[in-house]
Protein backbone atom coordinates (compact mmCIF):
# COMPACT_ATOMS: atom_id res chain seq x y z
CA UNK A 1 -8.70 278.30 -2.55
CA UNK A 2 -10.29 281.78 -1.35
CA UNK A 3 -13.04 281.65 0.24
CA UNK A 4 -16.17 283.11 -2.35
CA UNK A 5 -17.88 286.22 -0.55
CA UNK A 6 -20.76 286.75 -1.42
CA UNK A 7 -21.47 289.78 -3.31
CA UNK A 8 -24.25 292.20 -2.30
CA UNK A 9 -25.91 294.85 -4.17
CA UNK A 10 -27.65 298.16 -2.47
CA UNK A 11 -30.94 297.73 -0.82
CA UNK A 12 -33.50 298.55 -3.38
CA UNK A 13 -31.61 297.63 -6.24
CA UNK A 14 -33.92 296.54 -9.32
CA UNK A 15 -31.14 295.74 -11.95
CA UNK A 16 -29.49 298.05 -14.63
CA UNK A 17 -31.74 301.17 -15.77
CA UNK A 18 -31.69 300.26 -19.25
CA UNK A 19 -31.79 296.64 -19.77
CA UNK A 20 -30.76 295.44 -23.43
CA UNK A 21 -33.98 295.55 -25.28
CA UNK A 22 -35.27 291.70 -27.05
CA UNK A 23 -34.82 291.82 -30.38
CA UNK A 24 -38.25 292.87 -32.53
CA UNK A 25 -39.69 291.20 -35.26
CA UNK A 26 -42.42 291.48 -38.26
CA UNK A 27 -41.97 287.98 -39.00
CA UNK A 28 -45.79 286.24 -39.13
CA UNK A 29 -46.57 283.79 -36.78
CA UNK A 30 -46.74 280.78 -38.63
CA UNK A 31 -43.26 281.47 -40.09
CA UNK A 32 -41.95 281.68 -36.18
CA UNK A 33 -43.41 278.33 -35.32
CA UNK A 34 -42.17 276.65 -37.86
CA UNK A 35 -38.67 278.05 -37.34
CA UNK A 36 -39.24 276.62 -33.78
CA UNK A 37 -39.68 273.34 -34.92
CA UNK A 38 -36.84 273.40 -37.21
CA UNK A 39 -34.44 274.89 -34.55
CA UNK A 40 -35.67 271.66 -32.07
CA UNK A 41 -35.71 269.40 -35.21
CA UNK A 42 -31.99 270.37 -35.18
CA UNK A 43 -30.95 270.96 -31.51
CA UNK A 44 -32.73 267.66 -29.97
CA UNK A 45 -32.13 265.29 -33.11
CA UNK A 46 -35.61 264.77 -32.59
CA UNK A 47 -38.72 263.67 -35.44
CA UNK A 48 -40.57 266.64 -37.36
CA UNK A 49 -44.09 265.54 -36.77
CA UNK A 50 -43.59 264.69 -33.07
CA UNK A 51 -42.81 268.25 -32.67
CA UNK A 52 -45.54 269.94 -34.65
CA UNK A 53 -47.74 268.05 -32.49
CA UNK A 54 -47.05 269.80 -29.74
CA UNK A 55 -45.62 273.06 -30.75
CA UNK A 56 -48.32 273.93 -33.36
CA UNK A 57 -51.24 271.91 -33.70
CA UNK A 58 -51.71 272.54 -29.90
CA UNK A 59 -50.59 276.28 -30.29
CA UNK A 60 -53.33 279.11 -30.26
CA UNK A 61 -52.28 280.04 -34.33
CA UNK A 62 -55.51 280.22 -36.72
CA UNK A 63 -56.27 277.08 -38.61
CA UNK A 64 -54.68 278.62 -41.63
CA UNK A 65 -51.81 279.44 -39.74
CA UNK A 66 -51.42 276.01 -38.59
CA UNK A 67 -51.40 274.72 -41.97
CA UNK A 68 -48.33 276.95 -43.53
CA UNK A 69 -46.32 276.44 -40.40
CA UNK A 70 -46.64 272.94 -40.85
CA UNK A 71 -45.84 272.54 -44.37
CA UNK A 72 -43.03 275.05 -44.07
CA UNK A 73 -41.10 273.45 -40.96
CA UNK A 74 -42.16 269.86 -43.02
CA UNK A 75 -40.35 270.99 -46.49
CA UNK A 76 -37.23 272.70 -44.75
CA UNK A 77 -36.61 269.18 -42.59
CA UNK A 78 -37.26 267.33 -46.08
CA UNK A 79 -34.66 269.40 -47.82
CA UNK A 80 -32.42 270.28 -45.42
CA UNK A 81 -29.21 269.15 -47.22
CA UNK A 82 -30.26 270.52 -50.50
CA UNK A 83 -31.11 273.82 -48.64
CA UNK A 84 -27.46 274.42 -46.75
CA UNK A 85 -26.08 273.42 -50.39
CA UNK A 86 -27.56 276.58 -51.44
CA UNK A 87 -26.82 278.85 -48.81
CA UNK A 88 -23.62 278.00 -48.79
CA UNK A 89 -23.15 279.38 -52.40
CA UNK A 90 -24.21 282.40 -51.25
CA UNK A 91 -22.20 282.85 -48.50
CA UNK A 92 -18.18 283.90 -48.36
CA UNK A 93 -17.45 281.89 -45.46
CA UNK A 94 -20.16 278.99 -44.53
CA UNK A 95 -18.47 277.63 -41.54
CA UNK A 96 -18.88 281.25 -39.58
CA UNK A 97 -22.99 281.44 -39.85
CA UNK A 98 -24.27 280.51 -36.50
CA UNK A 99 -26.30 277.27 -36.19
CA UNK A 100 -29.61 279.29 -35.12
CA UNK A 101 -29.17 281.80 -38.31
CA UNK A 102 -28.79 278.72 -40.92
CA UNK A 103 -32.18 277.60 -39.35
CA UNK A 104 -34.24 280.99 -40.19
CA UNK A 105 -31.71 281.23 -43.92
CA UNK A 106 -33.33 277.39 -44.04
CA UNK A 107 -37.12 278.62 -43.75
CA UNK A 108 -36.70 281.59 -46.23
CA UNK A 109 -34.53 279.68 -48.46
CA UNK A 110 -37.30 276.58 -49.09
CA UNK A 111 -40.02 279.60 -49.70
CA UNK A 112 -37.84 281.51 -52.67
CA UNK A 113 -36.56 278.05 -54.06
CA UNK A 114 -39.35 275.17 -53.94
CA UNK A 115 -42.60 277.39 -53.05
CA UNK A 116 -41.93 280.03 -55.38
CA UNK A 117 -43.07 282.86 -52.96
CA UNK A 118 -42.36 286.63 -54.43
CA UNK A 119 -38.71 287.73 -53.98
CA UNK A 120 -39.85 290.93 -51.85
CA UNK A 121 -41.76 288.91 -49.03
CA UNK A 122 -39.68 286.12 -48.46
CA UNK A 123 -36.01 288.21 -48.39
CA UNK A 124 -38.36 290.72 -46.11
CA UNK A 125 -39.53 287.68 -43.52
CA UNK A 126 -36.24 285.90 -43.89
CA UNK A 127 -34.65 289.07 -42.46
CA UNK A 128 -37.27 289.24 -39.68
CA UNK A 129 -36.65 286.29 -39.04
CA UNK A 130 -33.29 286.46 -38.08
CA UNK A 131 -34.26 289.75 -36.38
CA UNK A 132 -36.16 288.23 -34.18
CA UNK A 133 -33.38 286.53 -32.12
CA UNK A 134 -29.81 287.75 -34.08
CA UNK A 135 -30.19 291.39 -35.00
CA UNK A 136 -26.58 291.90 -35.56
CA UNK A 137 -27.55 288.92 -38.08
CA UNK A 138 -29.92 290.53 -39.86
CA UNK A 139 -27.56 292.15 -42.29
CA UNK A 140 -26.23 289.00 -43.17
CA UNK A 141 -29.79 287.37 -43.92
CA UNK A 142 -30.79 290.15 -46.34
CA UNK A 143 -27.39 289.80 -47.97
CA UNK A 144 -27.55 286.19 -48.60
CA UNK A 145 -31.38 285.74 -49.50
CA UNK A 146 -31.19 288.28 -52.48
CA UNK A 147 -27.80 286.26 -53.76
CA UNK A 148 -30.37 283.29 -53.35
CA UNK A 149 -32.82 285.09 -55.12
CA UNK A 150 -30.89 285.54 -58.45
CA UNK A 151 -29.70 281.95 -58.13
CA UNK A 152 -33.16 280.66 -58.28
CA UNK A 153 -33.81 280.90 -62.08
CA UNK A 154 -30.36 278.25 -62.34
CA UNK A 155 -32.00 276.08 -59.64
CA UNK A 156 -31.43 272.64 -59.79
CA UNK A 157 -27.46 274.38 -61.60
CA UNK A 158 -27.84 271.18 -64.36
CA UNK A 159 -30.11 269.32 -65.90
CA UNK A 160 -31.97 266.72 -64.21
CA UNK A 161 -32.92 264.95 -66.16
CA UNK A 162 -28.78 264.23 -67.97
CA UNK A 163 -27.23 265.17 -64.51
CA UNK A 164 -27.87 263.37 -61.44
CA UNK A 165 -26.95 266.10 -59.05
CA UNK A 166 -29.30 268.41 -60.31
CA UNK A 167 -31.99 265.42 -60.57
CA UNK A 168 -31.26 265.06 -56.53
CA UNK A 169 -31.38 269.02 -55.75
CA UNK A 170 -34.55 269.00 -57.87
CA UNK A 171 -35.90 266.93 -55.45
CA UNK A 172 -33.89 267.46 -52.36
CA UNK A 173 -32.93 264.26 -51.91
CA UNK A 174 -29.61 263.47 -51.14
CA UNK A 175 -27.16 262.22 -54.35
CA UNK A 176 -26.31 258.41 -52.86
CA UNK A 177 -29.84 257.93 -52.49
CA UNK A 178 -31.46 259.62 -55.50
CA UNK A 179 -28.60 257.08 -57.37
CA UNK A 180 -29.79 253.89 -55.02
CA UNK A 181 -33.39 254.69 -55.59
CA UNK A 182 -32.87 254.84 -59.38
CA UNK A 183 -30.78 251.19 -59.26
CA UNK A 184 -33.42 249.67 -56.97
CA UNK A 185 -36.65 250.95 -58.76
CA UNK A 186 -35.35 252.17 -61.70
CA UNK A 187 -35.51 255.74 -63.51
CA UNK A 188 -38.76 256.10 -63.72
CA UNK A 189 -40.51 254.49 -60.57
CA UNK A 190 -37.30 256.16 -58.55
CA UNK A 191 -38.59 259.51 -60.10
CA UNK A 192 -42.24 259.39 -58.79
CA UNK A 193 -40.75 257.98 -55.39
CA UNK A 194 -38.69 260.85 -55.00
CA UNK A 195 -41.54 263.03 -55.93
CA UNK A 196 -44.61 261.94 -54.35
CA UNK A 197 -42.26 262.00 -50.97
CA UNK A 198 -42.29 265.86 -50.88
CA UNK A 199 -46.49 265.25 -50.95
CA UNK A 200 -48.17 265.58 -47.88
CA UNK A 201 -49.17 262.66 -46.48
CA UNK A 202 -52.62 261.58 -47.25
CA UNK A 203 -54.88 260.60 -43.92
CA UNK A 204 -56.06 258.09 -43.41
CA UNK A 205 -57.63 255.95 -40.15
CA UNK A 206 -58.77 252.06 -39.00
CA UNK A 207 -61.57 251.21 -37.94
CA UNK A 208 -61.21 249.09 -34.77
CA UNK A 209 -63.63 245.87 -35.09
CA UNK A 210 -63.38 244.93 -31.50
CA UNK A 211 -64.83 247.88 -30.44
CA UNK A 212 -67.31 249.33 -33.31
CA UNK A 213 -68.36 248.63 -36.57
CA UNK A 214 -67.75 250.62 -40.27
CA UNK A 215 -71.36 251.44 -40.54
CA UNK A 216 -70.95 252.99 -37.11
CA UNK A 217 -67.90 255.42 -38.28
CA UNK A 218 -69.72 255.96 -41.84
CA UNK A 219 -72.99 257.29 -39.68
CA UNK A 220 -70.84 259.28 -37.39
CA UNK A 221 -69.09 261.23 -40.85
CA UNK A 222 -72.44 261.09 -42.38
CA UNK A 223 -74.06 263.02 -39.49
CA UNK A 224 -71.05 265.37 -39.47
CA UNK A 225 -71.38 266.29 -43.02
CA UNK A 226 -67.66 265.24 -43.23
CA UNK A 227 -66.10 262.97 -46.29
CA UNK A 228 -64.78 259.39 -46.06
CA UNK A 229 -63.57 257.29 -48.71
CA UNK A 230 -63.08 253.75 -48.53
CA UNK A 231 -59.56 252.28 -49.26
CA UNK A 232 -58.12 250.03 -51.72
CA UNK A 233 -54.10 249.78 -52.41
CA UNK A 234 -53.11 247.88 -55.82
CA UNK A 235 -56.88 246.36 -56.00
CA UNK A 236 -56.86 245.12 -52.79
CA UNK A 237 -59.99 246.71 -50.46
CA UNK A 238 -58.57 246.86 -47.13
CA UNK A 239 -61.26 246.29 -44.45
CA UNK A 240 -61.65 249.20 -42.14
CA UNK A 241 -59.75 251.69 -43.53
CA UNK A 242 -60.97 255.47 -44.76
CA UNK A 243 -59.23 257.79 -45.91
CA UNK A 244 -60.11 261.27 -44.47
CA UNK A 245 -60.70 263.98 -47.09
CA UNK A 246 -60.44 266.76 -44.67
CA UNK A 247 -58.00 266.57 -41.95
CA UNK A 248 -59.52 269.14 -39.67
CA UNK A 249 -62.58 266.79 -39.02
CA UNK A 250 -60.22 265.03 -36.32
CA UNK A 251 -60.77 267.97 -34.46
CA UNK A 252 -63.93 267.82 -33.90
CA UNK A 253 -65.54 266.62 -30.53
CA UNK A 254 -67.49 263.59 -31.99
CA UNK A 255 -64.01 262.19 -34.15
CA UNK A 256 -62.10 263.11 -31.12
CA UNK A 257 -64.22 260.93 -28.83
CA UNK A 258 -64.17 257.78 -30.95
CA UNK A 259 -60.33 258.41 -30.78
CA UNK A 260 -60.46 258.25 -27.00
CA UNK A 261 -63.11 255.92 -26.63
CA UNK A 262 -60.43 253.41 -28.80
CA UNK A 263 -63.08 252.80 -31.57
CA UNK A 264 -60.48 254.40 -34.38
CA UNK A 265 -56.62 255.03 -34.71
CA UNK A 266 -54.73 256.92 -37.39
CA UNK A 267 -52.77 254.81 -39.66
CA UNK A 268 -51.30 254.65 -42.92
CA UNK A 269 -53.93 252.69 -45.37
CA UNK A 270 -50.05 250.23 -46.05
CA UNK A 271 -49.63 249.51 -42.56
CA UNK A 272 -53.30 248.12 -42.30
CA UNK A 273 -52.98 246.27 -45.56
CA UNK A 274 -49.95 244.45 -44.14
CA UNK A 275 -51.83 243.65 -40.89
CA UNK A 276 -54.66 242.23 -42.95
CA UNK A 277 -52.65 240.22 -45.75
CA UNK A 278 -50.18 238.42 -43.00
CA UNK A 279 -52.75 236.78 -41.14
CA UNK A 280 -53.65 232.99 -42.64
CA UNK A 281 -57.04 232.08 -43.95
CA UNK A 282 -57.68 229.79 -40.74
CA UNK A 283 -57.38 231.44 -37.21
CA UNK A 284 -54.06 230.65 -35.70
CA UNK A 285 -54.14 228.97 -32.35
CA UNK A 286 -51.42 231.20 -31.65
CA UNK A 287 -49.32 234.45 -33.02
CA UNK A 288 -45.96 236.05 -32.01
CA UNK A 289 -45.58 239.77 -32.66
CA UNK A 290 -41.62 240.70 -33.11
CA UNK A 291 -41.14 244.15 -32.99
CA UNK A 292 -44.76 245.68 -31.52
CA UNK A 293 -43.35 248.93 -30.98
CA UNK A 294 -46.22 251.16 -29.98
CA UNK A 295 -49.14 248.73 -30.33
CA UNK A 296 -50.45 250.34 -33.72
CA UNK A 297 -49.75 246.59 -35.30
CA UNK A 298 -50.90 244.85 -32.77
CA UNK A 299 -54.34 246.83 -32.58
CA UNK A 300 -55.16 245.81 -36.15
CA UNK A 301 -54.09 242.23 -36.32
CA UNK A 302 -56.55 242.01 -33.29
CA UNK A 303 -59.14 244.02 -35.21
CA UNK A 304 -58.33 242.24 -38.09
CA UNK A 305 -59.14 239.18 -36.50
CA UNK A 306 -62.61 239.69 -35.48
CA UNK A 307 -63.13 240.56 -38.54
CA UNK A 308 -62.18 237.28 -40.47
CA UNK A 309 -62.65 234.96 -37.45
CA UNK A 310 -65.48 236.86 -35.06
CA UNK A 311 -62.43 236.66 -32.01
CA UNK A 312 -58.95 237.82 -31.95
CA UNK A 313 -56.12 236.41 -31.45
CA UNK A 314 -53.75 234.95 -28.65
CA UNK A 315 -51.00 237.12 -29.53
CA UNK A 316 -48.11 237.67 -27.73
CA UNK A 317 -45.60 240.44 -28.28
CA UNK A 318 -41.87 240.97 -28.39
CA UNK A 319 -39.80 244.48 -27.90
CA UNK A 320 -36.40 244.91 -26.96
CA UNK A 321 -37.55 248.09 -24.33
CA UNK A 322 -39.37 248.00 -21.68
CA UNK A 323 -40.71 251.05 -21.88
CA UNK A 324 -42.37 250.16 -25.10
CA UNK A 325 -44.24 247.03 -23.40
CA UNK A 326 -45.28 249.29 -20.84
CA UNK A 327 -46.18 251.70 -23.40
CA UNK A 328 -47.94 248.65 -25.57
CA UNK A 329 -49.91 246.96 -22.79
CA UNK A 330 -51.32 250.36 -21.98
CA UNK A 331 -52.49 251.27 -25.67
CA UNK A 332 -53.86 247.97 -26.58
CA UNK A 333 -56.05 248.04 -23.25
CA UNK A 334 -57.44 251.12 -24.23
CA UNK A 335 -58.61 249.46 -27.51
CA UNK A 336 -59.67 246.31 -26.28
CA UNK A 337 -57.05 244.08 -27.84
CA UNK A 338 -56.04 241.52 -26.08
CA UNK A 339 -52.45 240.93 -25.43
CA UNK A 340 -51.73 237.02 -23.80
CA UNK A 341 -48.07 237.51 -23.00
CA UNK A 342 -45.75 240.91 -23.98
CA UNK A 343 -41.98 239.80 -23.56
CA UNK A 344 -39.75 242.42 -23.70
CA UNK A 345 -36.19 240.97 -25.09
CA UNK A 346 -33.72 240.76 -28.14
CA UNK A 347 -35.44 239.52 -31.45
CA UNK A 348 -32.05 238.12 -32.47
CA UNK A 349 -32.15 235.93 -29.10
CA UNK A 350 -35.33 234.48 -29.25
CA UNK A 351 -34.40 231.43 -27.72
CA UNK A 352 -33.47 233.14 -24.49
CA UNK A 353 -37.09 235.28 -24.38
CA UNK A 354 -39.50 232.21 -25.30
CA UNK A 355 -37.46 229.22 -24.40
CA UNK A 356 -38.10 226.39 -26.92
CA UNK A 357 -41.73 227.60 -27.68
CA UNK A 358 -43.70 227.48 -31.26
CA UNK A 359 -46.30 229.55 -32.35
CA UNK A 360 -48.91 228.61 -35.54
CA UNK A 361 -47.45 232.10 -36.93
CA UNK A 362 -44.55 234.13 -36.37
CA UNK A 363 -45.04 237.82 -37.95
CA UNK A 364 -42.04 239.99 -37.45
CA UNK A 365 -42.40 243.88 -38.06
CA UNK A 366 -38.74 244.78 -38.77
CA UNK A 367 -36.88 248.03 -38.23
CA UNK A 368 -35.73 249.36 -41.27
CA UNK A 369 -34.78 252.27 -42.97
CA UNK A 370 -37.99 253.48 -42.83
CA UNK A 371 -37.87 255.44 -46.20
CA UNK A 372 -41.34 254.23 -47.45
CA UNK A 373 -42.63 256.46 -44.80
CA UNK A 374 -40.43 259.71 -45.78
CA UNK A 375 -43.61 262.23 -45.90
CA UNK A 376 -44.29 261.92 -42.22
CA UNK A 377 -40.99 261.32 -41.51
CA UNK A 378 -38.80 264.00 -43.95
CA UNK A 379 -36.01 264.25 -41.65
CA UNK A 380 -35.14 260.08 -42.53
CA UNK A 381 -33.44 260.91 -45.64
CA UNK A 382 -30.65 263.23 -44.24
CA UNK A 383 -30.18 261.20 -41.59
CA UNK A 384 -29.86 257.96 -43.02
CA UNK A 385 -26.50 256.74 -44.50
CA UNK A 386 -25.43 253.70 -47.30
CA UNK A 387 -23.85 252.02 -44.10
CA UNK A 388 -27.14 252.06 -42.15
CA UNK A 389 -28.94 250.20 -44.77
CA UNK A 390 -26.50 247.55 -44.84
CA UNK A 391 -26.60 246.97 -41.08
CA UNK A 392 -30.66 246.94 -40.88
CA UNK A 393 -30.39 244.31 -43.52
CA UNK A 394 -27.98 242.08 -41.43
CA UNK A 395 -30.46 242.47 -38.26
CA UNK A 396 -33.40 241.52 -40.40
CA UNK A 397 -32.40 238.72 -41.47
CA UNK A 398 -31.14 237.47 -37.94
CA UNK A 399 -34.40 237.76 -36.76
CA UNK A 400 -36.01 235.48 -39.36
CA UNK A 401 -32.96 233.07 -38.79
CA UNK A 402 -34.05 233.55 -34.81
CA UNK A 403 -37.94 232.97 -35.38
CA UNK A 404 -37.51 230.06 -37.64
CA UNK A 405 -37.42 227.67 -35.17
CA UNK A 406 -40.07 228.80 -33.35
CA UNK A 407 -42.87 228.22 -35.98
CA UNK A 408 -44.86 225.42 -35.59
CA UNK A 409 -44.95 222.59 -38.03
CA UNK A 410 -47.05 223.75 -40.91
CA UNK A 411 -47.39 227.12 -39.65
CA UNK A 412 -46.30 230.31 -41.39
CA UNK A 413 -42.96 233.23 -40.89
CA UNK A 414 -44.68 236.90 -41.90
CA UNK A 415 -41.96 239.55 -42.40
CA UNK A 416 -42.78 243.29 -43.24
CA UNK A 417 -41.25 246.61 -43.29
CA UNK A 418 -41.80 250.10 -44.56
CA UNK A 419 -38.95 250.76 -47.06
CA UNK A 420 -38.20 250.28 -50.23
CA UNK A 421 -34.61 249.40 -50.45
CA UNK A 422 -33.50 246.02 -52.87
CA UNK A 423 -31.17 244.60 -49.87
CA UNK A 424 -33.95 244.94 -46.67
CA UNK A 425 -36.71 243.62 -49.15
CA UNK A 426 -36.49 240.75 -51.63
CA UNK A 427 -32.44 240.53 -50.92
CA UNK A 428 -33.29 239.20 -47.20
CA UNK A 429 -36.31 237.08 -48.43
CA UNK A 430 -33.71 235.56 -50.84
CA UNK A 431 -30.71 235.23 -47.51
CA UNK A 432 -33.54 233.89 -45.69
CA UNK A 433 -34.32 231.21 -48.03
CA UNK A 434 -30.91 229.97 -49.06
CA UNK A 435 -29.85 230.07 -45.48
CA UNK A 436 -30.13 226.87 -43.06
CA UNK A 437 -32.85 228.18 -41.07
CA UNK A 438 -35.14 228.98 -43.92
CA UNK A 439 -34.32 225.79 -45.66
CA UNK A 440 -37.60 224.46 -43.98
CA UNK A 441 -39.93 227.46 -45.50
CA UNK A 442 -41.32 228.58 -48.57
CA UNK A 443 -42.85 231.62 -49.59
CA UNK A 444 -46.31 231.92 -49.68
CA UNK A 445 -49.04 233.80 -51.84
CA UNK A 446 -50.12 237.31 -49.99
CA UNK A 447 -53.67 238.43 -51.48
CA UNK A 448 -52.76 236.01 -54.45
CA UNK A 449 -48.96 237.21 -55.08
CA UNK A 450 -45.90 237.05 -53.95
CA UNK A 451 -45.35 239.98 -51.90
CA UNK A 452 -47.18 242.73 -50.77
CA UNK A 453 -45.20 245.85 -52.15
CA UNK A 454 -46.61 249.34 -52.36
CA UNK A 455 -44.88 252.36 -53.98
CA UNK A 456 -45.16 256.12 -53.74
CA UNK A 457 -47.56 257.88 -55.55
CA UNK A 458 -49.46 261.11 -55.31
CA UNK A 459 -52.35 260.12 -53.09
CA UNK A 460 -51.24 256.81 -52.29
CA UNK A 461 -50.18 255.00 -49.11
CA UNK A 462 -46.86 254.76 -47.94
CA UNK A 463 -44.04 252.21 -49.22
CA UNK A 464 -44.42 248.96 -47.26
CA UNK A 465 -43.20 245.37 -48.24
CA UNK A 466 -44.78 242.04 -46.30
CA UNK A 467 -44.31 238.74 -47.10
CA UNK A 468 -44.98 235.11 -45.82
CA UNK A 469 -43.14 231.79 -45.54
CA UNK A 470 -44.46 228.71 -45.16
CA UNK A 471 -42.77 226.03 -43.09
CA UNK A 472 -42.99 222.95 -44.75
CA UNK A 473 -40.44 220.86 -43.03
């Protein structure tokens, strides 16, 4: 090989005299950022709202700003299958649009189609868009938005409500899943499922009982002038929850030091009513946590506990990373809940983490599909696939098979998860029971049924399912 010389340029030299000049663009701010978090949405496979946390609600946009950027880059993640179907009709050759330029057609597309905006100004910002990286694109954009402008008045192209393709465009939801939604809940309940998941998210937060007290937080509101609602889901008052009415009071100083003073943690008003309902009317003498993830469950069972008891727990926790027992001892010391043991391990191997060990309650927090939780997490629904579903079902129910033997005689087996799917809810609870390790159990009442099991509506909670077995023999 030939040796490289290295290449000198004359002394002085301060590159070419006219450098290719960056693209301009009218495009408003808010559209920009949310085109950003699309584009790393996209490029890094990564989750919508992990992204808007850092890329706009830390950015220097107005307030208002911050708002439309975050419910434009939420609805184009949420329908980004029904979106491309669109685009695609409007284009001659699909395959040839650069990844970057389907983002911005993405943004502009959601705006003429599900927010109605006037023809004019979204064609116009969907073209500065474009501009503002792609000008040789920008042609292109303006061609295909007006073609997507006449096709809006045939949007959903059938109707929904004889046509299940159109029903699933309607709502952006992909077909298999608008049809599995429909067989699992059936027509109707499927239909405000797959509507109330294009909501935004209500917010609400938990008030941590080993650090403060609910007249505490209600004072602190009260003295800001700021709303708070106490929570109840199906008729059940959950303890410690409030939902927010307006979501910029968690930027003030006063709500932002009770976050970092561990005295309150957002949550979804579901999660905390599954923390509450899973823990027995006598304190435990001891509780294993499978699947503790970040801490958030483990914070309320804790809090939960000094509420019904006046202690908390000894609780130990279980996650198969140790990054996430790093990340879960650190959390749950910042909120004062105490953590005996954190193992860090395979669920479907408990033997091997806890050796032949029994606990007075088992409560296992599965990973699912997650599709209860589709408003904070929009991008779930194009991701997931039938096969998926299937698989999370087979783990779930290994890890009950796992924990059965490790629940004390006459203690209880607690299994949640945030989806609503027939096979990782009651169909598991059924495998369970008919299978030799649950032959011991029964299920148990949870807040005086058999199951907890929330649904979508507008305003609601998220989707979460919990119940409780009893082991009897």
């Amino acid at each position: 090989m030939p040796e490289a010389r290295e290449t000198r340029k004359p002394q002085g030299y301060a590159g070419p005299k006219n450098p290719p000049k960056k693209p301009r663009s009218k495009a408003s701010p808010a559209r920009l950022a949310a085109l950003d978090v699309v584009r790393a949405v996209r490029e890094r496979d990564a989750f919508a709202q992990d992204v808007i946390g850092t890329r706009i609600d830390r950015s220097d946009l107005s307030s208002e700003d911050r708002a439309f950027a975050t419910k434009l880059a939420l609805g184009v993640v949420s329908a980004t299958g029904t979106l491309d179907e669109i685009i695609d009709r409007a284009l001659n050759a699909p395959s040839d649009v650069k990844p970057d330029v389907r983002d911005a057609l993405r943004v502009s597309t959601y705006e003429i189609i599900f927010l109605g905006k006037t023809p004019h100004a979204a064609v116009d910002q969907g073209v500065e868009l474009v501009r503002s990286f792609a000008m040789s694109a920008s042609g292109l954009a303006n061609a295909v938005l007006r073609k997507i402008v006449l096709m809006r008045q045939a949007f959903p192209f059938g109707d929904p409500m004889r046509d299940p393709e159109a029903l699933a465009r309607l709502h952006a939801f992909p077909l298999w899943l608008a049809r599995k939604l429909i067989v699992d809940l059936g027509p109707q309940e499927a239909l405000d499922f797959m509507r109330a998941s294009n909501e935004q998210a209500p917010l609400f937060i938990a008030v941590n009982a080993a650090k403060t007290s609910d007249e505490a937080l209600v004072k602190a509101f009260d003295k800001l002038d700021e709303g708070l609602d106490p929570v109840s889901v199906d008729g059940v008052s959950v303890a410690g929850c409030y939902r927010v009415l307006d979501t910029r009071a968690l930027l003030l100083p006063e709500v932002k030091r009770m976050f970092s003073q561990g005295k309150i943690l957002v949550t979804d008003a579901a999660s905390q009513l599954v923390a509450a309902s899973v823990l027995p009317e006598r304190k435990p003498a001891s509780l294993l946590e499978v699947g503790a993830g970040r801490a958030t469950k483990t914070i309320l069972l804790q809090s939960d506990a000094t509420r019904a008891y006046g202690s908390q727990l000894v609780l130990s926790t279980l996650d198969n990373h140790a990054f996430k027992t790093r990340l879960l001892l650190e959390r749950a010391e910042r909120y004062g809940a105490e953590v005996a043991e954190a193992f860090t391990g395979d669920a479907l191997e408990l033997d091997a983490v806890v050796g032949d060990r029994a606990f007075d309650e088992v409560f296992i927090d599965a990973p699912c599909s997650g599709l209860g939780t589709l408003r904070r997490h929009p991008e779930i629904r194009w991701r997931i696939k039938p096969a998926d579903i299937v698989e999370f079902a087979r783990v779930q129910l290994g890890m009950l098979q796992a924990a059965a033997p490790h629940v004390a005689p006459g203690g209880a087996l607690a299994y949640a998860t945030c989806t609503v799917t027939r096979e990782e809810n009651n169909g598991v609870v059924k495998a369970f029971l008919e299978s030799e390790a649950g032959a011991g159990f029964k299920l148990a009442p949870v807040n005086g049924r058999s199951c907890v099991a929330t649904r979508l509506a507008p305003g609601s909670p998220d989707a979460h399912f919990a119940v409780r077995f009893e082991r009897i023999a």
